[in-house]
Every structure is written in C-alpha cells, then in structure tokens.
Protein backbone atom coordinates (compact mmCIF):
# COMPACT_ATOMS: atom_id res chain seq x y z
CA UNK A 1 -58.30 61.24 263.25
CA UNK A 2 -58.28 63.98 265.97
CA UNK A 3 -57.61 66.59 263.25
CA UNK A 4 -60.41 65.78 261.08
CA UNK A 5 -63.98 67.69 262.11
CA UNK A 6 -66.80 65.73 263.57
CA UNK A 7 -69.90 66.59 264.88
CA UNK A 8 -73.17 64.93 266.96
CA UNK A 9 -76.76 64.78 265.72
CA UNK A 10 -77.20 67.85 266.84
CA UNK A 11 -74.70 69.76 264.33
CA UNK A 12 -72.15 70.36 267.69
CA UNK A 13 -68.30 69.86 267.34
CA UNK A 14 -67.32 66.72 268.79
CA UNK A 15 -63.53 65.50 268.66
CA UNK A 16 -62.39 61.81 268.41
CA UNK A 17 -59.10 60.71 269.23
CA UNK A 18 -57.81 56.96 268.05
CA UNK A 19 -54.25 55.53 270.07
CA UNK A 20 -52.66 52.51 268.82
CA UNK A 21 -51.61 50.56 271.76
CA UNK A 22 -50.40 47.73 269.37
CA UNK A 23 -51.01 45.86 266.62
CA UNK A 24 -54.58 44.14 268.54
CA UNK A 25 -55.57 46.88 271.14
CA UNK A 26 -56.25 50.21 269.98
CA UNK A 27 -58.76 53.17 272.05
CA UNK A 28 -61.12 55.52 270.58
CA UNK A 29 -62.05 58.43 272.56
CA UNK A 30 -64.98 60.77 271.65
CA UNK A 31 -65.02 64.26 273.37
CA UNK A 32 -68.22 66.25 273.92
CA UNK A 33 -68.22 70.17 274.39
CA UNK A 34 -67.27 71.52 277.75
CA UNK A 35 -70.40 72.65 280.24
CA UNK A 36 -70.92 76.18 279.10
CA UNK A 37 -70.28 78.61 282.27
CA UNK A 38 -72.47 81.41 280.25
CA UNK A 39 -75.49 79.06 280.31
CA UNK A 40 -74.80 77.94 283.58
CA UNK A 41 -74.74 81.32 284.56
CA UNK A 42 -78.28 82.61 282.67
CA UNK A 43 -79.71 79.27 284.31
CA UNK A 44 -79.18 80.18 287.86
CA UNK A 45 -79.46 83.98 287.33
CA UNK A 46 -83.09 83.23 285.88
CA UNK A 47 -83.98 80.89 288.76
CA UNK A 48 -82.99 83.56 291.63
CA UNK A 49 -84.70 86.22 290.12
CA UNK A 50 -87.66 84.51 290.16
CA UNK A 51 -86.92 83.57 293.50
CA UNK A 52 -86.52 87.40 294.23
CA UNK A 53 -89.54 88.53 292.56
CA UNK A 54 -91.44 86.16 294.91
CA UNK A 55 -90.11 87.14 298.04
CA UNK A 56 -90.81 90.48 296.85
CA UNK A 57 -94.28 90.12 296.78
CA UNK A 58 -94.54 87.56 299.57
CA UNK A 59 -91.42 88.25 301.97
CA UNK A 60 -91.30 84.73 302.21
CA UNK A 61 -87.60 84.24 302.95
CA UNK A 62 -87.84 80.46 302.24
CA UNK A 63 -88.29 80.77 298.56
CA UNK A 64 -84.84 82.59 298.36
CA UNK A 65 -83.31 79.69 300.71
CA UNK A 66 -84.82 76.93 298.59
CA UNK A 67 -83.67 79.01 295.36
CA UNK A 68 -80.14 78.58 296.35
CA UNK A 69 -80.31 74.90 297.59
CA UNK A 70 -82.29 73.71 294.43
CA UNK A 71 -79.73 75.78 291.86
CA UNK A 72 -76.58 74.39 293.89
CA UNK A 73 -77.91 70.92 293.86
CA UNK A 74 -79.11 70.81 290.38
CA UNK A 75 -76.00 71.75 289.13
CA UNK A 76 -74.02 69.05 291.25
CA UNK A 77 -76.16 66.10 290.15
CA UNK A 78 -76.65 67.43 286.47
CA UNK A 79 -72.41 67.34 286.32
CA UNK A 80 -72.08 64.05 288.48
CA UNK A 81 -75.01 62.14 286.78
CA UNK A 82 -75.45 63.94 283.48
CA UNK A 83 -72.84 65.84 281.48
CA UNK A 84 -70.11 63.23 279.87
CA UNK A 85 -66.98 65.23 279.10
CA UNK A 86 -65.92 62.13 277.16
CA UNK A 87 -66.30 58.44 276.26
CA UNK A 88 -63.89 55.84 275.52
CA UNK A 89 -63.74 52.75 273.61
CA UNK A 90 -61.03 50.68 273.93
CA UNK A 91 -60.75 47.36 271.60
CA UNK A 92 -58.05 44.51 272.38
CA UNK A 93 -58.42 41.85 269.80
CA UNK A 94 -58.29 38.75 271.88
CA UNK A 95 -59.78 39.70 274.87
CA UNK A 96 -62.96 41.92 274.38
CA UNK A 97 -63.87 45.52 274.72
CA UNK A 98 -63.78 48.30 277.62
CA UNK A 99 -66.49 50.93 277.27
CA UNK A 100 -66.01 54.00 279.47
CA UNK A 101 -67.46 57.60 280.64
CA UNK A 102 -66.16 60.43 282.19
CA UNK A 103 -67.98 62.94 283.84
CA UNK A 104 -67.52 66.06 284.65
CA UNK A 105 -67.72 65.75 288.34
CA UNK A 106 -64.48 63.08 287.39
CA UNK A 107 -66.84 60.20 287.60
CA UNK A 108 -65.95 57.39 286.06
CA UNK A 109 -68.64 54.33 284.65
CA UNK A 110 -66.80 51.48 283.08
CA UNK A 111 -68.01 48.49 281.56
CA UNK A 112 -65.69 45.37 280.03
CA UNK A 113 -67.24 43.00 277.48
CA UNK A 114 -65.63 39.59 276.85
CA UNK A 115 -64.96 38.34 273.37
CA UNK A 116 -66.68 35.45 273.82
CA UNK A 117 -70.12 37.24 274.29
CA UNK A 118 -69.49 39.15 271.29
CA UNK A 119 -71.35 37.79 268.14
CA UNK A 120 -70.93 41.46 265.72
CA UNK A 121 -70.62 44.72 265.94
CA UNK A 122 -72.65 46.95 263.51
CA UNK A 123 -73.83 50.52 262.22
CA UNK A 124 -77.70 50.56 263.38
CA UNK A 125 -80.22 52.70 262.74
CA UNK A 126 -83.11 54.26 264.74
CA UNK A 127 -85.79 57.09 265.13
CA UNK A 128 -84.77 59.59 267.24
CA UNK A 129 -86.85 62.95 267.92
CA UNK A 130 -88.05 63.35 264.30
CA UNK A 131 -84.92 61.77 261.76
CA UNK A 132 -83.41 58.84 261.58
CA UNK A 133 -79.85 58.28 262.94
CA UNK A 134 -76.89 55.66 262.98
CA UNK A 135 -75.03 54.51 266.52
CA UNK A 136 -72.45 51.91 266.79
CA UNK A 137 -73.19 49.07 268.97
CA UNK A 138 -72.04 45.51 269.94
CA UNK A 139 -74.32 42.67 269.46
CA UNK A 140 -73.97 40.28 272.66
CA UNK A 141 -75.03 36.31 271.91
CA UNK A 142 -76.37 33.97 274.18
CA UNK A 143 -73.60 31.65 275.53
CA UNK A 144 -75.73 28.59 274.88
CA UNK A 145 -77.62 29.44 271.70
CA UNK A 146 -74.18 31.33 269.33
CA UNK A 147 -76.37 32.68 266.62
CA UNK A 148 -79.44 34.36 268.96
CA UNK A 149 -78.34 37.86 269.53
CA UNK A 150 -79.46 38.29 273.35
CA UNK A 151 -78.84 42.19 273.65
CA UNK A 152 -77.84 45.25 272.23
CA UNK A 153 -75.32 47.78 273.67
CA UNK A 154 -75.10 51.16 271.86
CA UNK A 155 -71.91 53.04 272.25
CA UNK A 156 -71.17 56.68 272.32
CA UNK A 157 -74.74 57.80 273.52
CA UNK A 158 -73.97 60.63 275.12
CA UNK A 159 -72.31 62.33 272.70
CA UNK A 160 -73.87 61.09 269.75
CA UNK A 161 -71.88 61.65 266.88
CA UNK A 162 -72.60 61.52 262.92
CA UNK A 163 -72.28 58.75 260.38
CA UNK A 164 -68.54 59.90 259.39
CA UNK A 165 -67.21 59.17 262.73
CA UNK A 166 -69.04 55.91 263.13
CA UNK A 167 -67.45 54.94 260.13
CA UNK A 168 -64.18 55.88 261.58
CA UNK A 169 -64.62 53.64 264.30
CA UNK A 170 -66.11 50.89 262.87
CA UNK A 171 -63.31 50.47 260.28
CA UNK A 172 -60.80 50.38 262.83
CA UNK A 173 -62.55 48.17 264.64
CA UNK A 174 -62.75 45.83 262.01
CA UNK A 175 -59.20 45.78 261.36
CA UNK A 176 -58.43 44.65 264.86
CA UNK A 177 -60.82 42.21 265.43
CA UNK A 178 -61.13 40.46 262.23
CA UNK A 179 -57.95 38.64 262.90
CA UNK A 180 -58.99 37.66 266.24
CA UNK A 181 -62.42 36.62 265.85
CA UNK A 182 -64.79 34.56 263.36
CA UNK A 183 -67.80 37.03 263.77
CA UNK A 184 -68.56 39.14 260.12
CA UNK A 185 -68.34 42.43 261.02
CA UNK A 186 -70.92 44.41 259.07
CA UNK A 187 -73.11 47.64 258.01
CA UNK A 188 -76.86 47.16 259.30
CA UNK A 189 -79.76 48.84 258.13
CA UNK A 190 -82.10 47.46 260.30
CA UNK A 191 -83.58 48.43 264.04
CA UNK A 192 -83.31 45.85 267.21
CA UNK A 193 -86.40 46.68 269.15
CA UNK A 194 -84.23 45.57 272.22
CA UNK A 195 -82.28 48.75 271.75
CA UNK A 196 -82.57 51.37 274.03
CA UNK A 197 -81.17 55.14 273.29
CA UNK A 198 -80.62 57.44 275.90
CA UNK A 199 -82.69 60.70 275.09
C-alpha cells in the first residue's frame, strides 16, 4: 500500500502504510507532509519586518520585542497543537480499535474504542468548503438501545485523504473484523448531522 500514490482533499501527497500484526490486528498509518521550513521562514520574515517598519516610524522598541515573542510562540503551539505528522489506526478484531496522532512537537493523542460500542464502520459523506467529500468513521451504539447509533467518530481528519485510500482502509478493515463481529460493514451515502469535521 505504501508504494501506491495518495493524496488529501487538497490534491497534497499523503502516504499510507498498512502492517499486519496477525491474522485479527492489523495498523494503518496515514502520513501528512512535513512542516515546510521555507514557509516557516517567509511567515516569520514577513511578521518582523513589519515589526521593523513600525519601530521605524515609532521607535517603539516593544513592537520588535512582542514580534519575536508572538512568532516564537506561534510556531510552538501551531507544532504542539496543530500540525499532525501522522495518524494511526490500528484494528484488532476482538478487542476494538486504537486511533492515534502524532505531532510534530512528538505529542501523542490516543484514543481506544471497545468492540462492544462499535455498531459499523462506514464511508460518509459531507460538505466541506465548497465540494463534497468522503471520511471514514466508526459508528458508536448506545449500550442499552444496540441499533441507535449514539455518535460519530471520523478518522484521519487531519490529513484528510481521497476516496482511493478510504477504500484501502475500509476493505481491510472489513476483512478483519467481519470474522469477529456481527455488525454489516458498509458504503454510506448519507450525512450524520452529529458529525463534526475539523476545518
């Protein structure tokens, strides 16, 4: 899978790398493009020579000072908070799923779903900016009522990628998980309105 060329909704490359643990647990990892140093760089180039320009005129030596501070900290929370180097997805038939991010500070957000609050995982559809794109997520049921779907967790929103690796995904998902669980796994065309997409 790793060799084959994906892309996000936004037409930029995007890897996606599938290990076989064994025969029930198997981990999906989609990679994002590296934080550009050149835009970095035209970012806070732009912001202190506006910060010049003003102390120029003003020989206010506080704007340079707060230049600095708000360029330095903008940059750590943006790569702390913000930037996802790469997401995981790792399935294990009888147990649940593990969705994780990386950041690029090395941060680390992890979340474990249990197979008994799955009820289906499917290929949605939504309104984004101005077209219409697909997102894998996991339908979660409520423990007392099996066929009310209580919540909807989208996967892979930070990097977004396109239908083809979706697909990818998805059918690897289904061949784990079929064996281990009575849920249908299937395409869906429709919206949730209790989704909510990162922008």
């Amino acid at each position: 899978m790793e060799d084959e060329a994906f892309s996000n909704i936004s037409g930029k490359a995007i890897s996606l790398d599938c290990q076989t643990h064994s025969s029930f647990c198997r981990e999906f990892t989609v990679s994002s493009p590296k934080m550009s140093i050149g835009k970095v760089m035209v970012y806070t180039c732009s912001v202190w020579l506006i910060a010049y320009a003003v102390f120029f005129f003003t020989e206010n030596t506080t704007v340079l000072s707060s230049a600095i501070l708000i360029t330095l900290t903008g940059m750590m929370l943006h790569i702390h908070f913000v930037k996802v180097d790469h997401e995981s997805l790792l399935v294990i038939g009888s147990l649940g799923i593990q969705v994780s991010s990386s950041y690029a500070s090395g941060r680390e957000v992890t979340t474990f779903i249990e197979m008994s609050r799955i009820k289906d995982i499917v290929i949605n559809e939504a309104v984004y900016l101005n077209q219409i794109i697909y997102y894998l997520c996991v339908l979660l049921k409520e423990p007392s009522e099996p066929n009310v779907v209580s919540s909807v967790v989208p996967l892979f929103q930070s990097s977004k990628p396109r239908l083809n690796c979706l697909a990818k995904v998805y059918e690897s998902c289904q061949d784990i998980l079929s064996n281990h669980n009575e849920n249908k796994w299937f395409f869906c065309g429709h919206t949730f309105a209790s989704v909510t997409w990162q922008m």
